[in-house]
C-alpha atoms as a PDB file:
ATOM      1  CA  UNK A   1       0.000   0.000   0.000  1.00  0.00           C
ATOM      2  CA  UNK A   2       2.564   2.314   1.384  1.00  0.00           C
ATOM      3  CA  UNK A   3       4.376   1.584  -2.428  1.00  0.00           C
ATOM      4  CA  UNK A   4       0.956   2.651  -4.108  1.00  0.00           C
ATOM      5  CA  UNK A   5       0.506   5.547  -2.273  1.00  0.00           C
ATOM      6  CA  UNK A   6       4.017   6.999  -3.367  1.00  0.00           C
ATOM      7  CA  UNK A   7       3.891   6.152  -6.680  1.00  0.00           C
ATOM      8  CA  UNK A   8       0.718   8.408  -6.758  1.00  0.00           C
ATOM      9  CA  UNK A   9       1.783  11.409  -4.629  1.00  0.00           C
ATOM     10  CA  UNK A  10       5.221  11.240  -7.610  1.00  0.00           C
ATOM     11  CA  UNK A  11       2.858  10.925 -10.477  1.00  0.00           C
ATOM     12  CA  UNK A  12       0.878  13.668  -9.023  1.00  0.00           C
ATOM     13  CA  UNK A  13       3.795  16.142  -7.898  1.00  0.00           C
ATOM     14  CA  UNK A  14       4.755  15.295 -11.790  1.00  0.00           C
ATOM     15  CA  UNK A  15       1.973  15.957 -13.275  1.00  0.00           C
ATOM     16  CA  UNK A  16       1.901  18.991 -11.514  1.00  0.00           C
ATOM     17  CA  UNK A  17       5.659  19.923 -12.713  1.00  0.00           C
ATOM     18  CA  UNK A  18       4.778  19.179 -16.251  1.00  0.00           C
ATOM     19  CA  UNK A  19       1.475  21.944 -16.066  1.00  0.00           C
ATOM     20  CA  UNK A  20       3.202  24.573 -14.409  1.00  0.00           C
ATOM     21  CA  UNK A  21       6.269  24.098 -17.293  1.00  0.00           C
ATOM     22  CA  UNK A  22       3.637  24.539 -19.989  1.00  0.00           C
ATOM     23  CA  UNK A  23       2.382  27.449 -18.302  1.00  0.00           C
ATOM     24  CA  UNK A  24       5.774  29.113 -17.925  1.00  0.00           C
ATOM     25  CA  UNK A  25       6.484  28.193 -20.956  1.00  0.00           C
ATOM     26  CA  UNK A  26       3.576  30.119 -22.314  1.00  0.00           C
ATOM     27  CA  UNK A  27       4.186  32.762 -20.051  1.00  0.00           C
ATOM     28  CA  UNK A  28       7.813  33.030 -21.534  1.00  0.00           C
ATOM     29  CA  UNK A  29       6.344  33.317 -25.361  1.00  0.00           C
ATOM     30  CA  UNK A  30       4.237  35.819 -24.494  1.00  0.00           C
ATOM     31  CA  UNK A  31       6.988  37.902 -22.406  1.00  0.00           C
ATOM     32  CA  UNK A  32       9.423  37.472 -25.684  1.00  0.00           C
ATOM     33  CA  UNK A  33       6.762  38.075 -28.047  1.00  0.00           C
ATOM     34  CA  UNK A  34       5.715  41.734 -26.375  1.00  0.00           C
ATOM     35  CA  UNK A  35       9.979  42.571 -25.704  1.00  0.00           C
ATOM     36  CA  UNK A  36      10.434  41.715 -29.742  1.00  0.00           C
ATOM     37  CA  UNK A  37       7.383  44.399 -30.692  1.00  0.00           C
ATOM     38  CA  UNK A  38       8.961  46.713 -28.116  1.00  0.00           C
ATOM     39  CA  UNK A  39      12.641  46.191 -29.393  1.00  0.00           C
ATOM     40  CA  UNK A  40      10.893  47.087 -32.455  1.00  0.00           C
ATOM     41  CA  UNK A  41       8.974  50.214 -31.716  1.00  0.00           C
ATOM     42  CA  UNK A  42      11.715  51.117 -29.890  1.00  0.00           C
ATOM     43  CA  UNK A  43      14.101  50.648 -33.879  1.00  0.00           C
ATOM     44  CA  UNK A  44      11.834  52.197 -35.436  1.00  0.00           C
ATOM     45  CA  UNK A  45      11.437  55.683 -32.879  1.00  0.00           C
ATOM     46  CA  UNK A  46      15.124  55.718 -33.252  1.00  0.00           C
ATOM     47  CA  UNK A  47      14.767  55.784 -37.311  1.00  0.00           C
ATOM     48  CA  UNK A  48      12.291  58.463 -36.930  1.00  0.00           C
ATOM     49  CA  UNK A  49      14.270  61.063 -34.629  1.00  0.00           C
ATOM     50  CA  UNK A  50      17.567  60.556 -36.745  1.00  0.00           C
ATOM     51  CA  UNK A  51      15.298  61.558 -39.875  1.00  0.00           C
ATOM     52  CA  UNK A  52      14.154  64.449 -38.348  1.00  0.00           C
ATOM     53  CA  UNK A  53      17.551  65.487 -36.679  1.00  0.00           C
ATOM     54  CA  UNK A  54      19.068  65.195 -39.968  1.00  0.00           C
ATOM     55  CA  UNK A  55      16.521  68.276 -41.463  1.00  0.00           C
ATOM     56  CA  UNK A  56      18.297  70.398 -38.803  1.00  0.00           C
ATOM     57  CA  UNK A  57      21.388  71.677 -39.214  1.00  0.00           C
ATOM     58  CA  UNK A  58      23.501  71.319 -35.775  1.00  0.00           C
ATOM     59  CA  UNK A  59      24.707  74.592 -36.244  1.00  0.00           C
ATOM     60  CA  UNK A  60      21.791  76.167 -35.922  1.00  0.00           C
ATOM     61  CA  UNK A  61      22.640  78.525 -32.636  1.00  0.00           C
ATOM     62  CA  UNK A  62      22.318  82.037 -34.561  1.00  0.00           C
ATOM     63  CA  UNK A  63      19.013  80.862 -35.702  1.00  0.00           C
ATOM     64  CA  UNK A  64      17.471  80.241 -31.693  1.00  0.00           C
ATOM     65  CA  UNK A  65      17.927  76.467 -32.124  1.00  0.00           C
ATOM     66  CA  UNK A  66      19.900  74.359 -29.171  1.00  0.00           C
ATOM     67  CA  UNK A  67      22.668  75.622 -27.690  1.00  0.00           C
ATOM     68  CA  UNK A  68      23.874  72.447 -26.225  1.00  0.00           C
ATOM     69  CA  UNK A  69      23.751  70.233 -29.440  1.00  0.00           C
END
């Protein structure tokens, strides 16, 4: 009995293991699947400011632009 009763509690705690895996796992695809659209948004805000850097001239100080850049 004692035998039977162990096997179960392991099958159990495994089965257990295996569906919180597959949730992680899911978890996981989601979490990489939002960071790549991010990473992405994130590429493509970068193309857009050096676009519109480039259509001002750095030296632009006589004209009121940034001092600093």
């Amino acid at each position: 009995d004692k035998i039977q009763e162990l096997t179960q509690m392991l099958q159990e705690s495994h089965s257990s293991l295996v569906s919180t895996n597959e949730h992680l796992l899911q978890e996981l695809s989601q979490v990489r699947a939002q960071h790549r659209a991010e990473v992405e948004q994130m590429h493509w805000s970068y193309q857009e400011l050096k676009k519109t850097m480039a259509l001002f001239p750095h030296s632009s100080t006589s004209q009121g632009g940034c001092q600093a850049c």
